[in-house]
C-alpha atoms as a PDB file:
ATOM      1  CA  UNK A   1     -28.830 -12.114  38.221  1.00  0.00           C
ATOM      2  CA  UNK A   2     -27.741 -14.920  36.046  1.00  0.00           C
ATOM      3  CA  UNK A   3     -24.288 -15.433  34.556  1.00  0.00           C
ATOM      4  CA  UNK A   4     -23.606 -18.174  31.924  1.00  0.00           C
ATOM      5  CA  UNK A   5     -20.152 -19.022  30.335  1.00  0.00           C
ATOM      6  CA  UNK A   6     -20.017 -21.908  28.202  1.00  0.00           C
ATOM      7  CA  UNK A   7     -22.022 -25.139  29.654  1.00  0.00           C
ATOM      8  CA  UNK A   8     -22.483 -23.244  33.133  1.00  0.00           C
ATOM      9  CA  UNK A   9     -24.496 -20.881  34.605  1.00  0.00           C
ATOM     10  CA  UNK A  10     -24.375 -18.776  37.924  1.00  0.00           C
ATOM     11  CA  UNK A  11     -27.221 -17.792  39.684  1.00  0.00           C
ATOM     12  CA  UNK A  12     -26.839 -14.780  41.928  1.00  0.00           C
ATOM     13  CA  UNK A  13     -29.543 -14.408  44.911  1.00  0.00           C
ATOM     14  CA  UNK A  14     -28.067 -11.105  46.247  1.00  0.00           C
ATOM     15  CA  UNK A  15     -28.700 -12.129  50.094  1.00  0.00           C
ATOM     16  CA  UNK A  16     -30.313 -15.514  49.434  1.00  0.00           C
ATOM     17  CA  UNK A  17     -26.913 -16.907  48.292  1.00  0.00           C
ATOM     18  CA  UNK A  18     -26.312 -18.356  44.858  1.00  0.00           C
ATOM     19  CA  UNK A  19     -26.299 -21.617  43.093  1.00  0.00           C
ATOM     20  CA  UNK A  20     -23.908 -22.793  40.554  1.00  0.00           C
ATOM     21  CA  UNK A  21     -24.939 -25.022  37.840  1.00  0.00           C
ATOM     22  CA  UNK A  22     -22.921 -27.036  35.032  1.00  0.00           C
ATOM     23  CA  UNK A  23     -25.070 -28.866  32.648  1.00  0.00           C
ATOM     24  CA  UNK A  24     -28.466 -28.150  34.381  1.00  0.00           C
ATOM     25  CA  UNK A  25     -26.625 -30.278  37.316  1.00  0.00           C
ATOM     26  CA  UNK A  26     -26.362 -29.154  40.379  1.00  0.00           C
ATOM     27  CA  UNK A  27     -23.029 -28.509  41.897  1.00  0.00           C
ATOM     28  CA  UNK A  28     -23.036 -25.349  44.388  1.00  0.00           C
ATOM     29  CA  UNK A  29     -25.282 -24.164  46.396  1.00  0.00           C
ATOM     30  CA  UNK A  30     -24.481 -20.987  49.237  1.00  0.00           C
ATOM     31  CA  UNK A  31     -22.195 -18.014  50.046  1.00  0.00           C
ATOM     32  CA  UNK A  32     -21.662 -15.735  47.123  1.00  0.00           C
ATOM     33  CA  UNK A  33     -18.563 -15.650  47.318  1.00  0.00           C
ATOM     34  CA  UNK A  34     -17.505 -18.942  47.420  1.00  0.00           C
ATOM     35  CA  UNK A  35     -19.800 -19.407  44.866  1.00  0.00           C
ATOM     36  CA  UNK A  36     -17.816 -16.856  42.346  1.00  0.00           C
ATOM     37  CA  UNK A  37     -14.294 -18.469  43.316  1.00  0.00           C
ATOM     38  CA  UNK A  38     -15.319 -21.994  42.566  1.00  0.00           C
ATOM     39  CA  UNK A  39     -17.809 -20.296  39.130  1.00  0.00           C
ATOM     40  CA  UNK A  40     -14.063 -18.623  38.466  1.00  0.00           C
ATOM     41  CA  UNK A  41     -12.432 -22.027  38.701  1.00  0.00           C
ATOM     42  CA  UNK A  42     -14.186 -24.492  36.874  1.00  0.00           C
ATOM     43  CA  UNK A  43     -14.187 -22.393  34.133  1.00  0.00           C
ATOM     44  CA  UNK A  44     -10.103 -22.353  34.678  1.00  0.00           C
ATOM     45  CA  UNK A  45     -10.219 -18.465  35.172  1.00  0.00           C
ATOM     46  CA  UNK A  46     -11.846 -17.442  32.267  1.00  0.00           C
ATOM     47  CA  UNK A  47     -11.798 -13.633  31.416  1.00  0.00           C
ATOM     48  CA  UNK A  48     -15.106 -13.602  30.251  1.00  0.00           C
ATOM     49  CA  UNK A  49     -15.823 -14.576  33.570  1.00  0.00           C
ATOM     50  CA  UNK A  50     -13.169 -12.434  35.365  1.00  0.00           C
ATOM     51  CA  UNK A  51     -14.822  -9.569  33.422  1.00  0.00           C
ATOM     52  CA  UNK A  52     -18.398 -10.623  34.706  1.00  0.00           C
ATOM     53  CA  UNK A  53     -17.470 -10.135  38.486  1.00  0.00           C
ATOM     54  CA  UNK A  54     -14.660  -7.463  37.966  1.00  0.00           C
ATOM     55  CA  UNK A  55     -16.091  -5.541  40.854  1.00  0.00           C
ATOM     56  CA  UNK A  56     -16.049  -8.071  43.597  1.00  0.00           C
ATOM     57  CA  UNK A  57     -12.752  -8.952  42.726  1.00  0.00           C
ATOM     58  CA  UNK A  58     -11.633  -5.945  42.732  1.00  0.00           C
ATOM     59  CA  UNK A  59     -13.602  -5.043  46.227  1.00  0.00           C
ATOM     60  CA  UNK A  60     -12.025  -8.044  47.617  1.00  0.00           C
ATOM     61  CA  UNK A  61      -8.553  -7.574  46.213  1.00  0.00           C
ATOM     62  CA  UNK A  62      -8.267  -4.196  47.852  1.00  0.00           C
ATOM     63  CA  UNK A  63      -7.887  -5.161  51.478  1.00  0.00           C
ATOM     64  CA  UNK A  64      -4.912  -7.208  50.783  1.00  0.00           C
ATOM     65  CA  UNK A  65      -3.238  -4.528  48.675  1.00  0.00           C
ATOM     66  CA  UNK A  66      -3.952  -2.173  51.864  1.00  0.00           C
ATOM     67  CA  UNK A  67      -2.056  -5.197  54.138  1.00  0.00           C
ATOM     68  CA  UNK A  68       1.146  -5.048  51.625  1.00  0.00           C
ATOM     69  CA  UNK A  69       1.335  -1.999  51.610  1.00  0.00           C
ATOM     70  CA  UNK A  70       0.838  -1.281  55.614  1.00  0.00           C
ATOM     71  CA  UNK A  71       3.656  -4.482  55.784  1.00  0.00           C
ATOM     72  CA  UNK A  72       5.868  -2.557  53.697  1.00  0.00           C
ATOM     73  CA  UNK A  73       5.777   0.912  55.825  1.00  0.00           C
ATOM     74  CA  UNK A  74       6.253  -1.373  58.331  1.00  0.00           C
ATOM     75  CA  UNK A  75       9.456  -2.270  57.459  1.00  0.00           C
ATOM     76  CA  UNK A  76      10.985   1.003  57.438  1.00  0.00           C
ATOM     77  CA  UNK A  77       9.544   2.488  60.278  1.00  0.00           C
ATOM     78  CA  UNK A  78      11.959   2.733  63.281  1.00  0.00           C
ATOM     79  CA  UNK A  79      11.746   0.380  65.679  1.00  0.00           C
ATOM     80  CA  UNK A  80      10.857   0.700  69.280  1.00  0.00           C
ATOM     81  CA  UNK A  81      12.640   1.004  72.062  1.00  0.00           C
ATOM     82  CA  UNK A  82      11.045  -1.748  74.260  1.00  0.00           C
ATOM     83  CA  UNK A  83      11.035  -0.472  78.370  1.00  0.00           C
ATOM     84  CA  UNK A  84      12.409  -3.323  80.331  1.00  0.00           C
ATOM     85  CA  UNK A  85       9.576  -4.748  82.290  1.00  0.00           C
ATOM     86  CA  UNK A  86       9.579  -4.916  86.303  1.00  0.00           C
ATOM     87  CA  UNK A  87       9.897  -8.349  87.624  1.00  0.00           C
ATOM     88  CA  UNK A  88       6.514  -9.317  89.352  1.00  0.00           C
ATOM     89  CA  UNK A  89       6.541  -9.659  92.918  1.00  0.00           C
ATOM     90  CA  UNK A  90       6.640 -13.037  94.723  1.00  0.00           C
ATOM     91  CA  UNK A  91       4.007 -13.631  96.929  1.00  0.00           C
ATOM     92  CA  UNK A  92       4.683 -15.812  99.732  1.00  0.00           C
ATOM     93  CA  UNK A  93       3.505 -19.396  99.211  1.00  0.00           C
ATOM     94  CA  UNK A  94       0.752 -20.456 101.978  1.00  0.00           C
ATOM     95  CA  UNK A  95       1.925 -23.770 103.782  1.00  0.00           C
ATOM     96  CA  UNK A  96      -0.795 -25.919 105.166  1.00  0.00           C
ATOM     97  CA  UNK A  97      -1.066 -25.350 108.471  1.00  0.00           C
ATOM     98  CA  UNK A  98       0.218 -28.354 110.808  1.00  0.00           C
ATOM     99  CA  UNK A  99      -2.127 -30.788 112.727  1.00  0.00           C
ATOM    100  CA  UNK A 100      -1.314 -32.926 115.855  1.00  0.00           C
ATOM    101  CA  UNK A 101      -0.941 -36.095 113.186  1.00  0.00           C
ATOM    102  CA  UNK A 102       1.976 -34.404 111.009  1.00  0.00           C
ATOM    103  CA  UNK A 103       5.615 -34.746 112.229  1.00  0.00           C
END
Protein backbone atom coordinates (compact mmCIF):
# COMPACT_ATOMS: atom_id res chain seq x y z
CA UNK A 1 0.00 0.00 0.00
CA UNK A 2 1.12 3.52 -0.39
CA UNK A 3 0.50 6.38 2.02
CA UNK A 4 1.35 10.03 1.09
CA UNK A 5 0.96 13.14 3.41
CA UNK A 6 2.24 16.26 2.16
CA UNK A 7 5.88 15.96 0.37
CA UNK A 8 6.18 12.21 1.69
CA UNK A 9 5.13 9.04 0.89
CA UNK A 10 5.12 5.55 2.71
CA UNK A 11 5.44 2.50 1.03
CA UNK A 12 4.08 -0.53 2.81
CA UNK A 13 5.56 -4.11 1.64
CA UNK A 14 3.38 -6.15 4.09
CA UNK A 15 6.35 -8.76 4.89
CA UNK A 16 8.97 -7.24 2.58
CA UNK A 17 9.28 -4.21 4.93
CA UNK A 18 8.62 -0.66 3.83
CA UNK A 19 10.42 2.32 2.56
CA UNK A 20 9.87 5.84 3.48
CA UNK A 21 10.38 8.55 1.07
CA UNK A 22 10.42 12.54 1.39
CA UNK A 23 10.85 14.31 -1.82
CA UNK A 24 11.42 11.19 -4.04
CA UNK A 25 14.64 10.89 -1.59
CA UNK A 26 15.32 8.16 0.08
CA UNK A 27 15.34 8.14 3.80
CA UNK A 28 14.01 4.67 5.35
CA UNK A 29 14.25 1.61 4.35
CA UNK A 30 13.04 -1.78 6.77
CA UNK A 31 10.80 -2.91 9.68
CA UNK A 32 7.28 -1.67 9.38
CA UNK A 33 7.08 -0.51 12.26
CA UNK A 34 9.83 1.55 12.67
CA UNK A 35 9.02 2.69 9.50
CA UNK A 36 5.38 4.12 10.72
CA UNK A 37 7.00 5.75 13.99
CA UNK A 38 9.64 7.66 12.14
CA UNK A 39 6.56 8.27 8.82
CA UNK A 40 4.52 9.53 12.22
CA UNK A 41 7.39 11.80 13.18
CA UNK A 42 8.62 13.65 10.43
CA UNK A 43 5.38 14.62 9.70
CA UNK A 44 5.34 15.96 13.59
CA UNK A 45 2.34 13.56 14.38
CA UNK A 46 0.05 14.49 11.92
CA UNK A 47 -3.62 13.20 12.30
CA UNK A 48 -4.02 12.62 8.86
CA UNK A 49 -1.38 10.34 9.38
CA UNK A 50 -2.42 9.06 12.86
CA UNK A 51 -5.75 8.33 11.10
CA UNK A 52 -3.91 6.37 8.22
CA UNK A 53 -2.37 3.71 10.66
CA UNK A 54 -5.10 3.95 13.45
CA UNK A 55 -5.07 0.20 13.66
CA UNK A 56 -1.48 -0.53 14.36
CA UNK A 57 -1.44 2.00 16.81
CA UNK A 58 -4.06 0.94 18.35
CA UNK A 59 -2.80 -2.97 18.15
CA UNK A 60 0.35 -1.79 19.59
CA UNK A 61 -1.05 0.52 22.23
CA UNK A 62 -3.04 -2.30 23.74
CA UNK A 63 -0.32 -4.34 25.37
CA UNK A 64 0.81 -1.49 27.41
CA UNK A 65 -2.69 -0.56 28.53
CA UNK A 66 -2.92 -4.44 29.59
CA UNK A 67 0.70 -3.77 31.68
CA UNK A 68 -1.00 -0.59 33.57
CA UNK A 69 -3.59 -2.06 34.27
CA UNK A 70 -2.02 -5.61 35.56
CA UNK A 71 0.56 -2.89 37.59
CA UNK A 72 -2.34 -1.36 39.08
CA UNK A 73 -4.12 -4.75 40.47
CA UNK A 74 -0.89 -5.24 41.50
CA UNK A 75 -0.84 -2.75 43.87
CA UNK A 76 -3.72 -3.74 45.81
CA UNK A 77 -3.34 -7.23 45.92
CA UNK A 78 -2.12 -8.55 49.34
CA UNK A 79 1.15 -9.22 49.70
CA UNK A 80 2.88 -12.45 50.41
CA UNK A 81 3.98 -13.90 53.18
CA UNK A 82 7.58 -14.82 52.15
CA UNK A 83 8.71 -18.53 54.01
CA UNK A 84 12.06 -17.94 55.53
CA UNK A 85 14.51 -19.89 53.53
CA UNK A 86 16.80 -22.79 55.11
CA UNK A 87 20.37 -21.88 55.32
CA UNK A 88 22.36 -24.14 52.81
CA UNK A 89 24.55 -26.60 54.21
CA UNK A 90 28.35 -26.18 54.43
CA UNK A 91 30.23 -28.65 52.84
CA UNK A 92 33.51 -29.33 54.19
CA UNK A 93 36.34 -27.63 52.29
CA UNK A 94 38.91 -30.33 50.75
CA UNK A 95 42.58 -29.48 51.94
CA UNK A 96 45.33 -30.59 49.68
CA UNK A 97 46.64 -33.45 50.86
CA UNK A 98 50.32 -33.10 52.42
CA UNK A 99 53.57 -34.30 50.66
CA UNK A 100 56.98 -35.18 52.27
CA UNK A 101 58.20 -31.42 50.97
CA UNK A 102 55.39 -29.40 53.02
CA UNK A 103 56.06 -28.56 56.72
Amino acid sequence: MIYKHENFTFIYDGRKGSKLYKDRHLIFVGNSWSGILLFLSETKNAPEVREMFKAQLNHRENPKRREERKSKYEETKKPKVEEPKPEPVKKPKRTKPKTPWDD
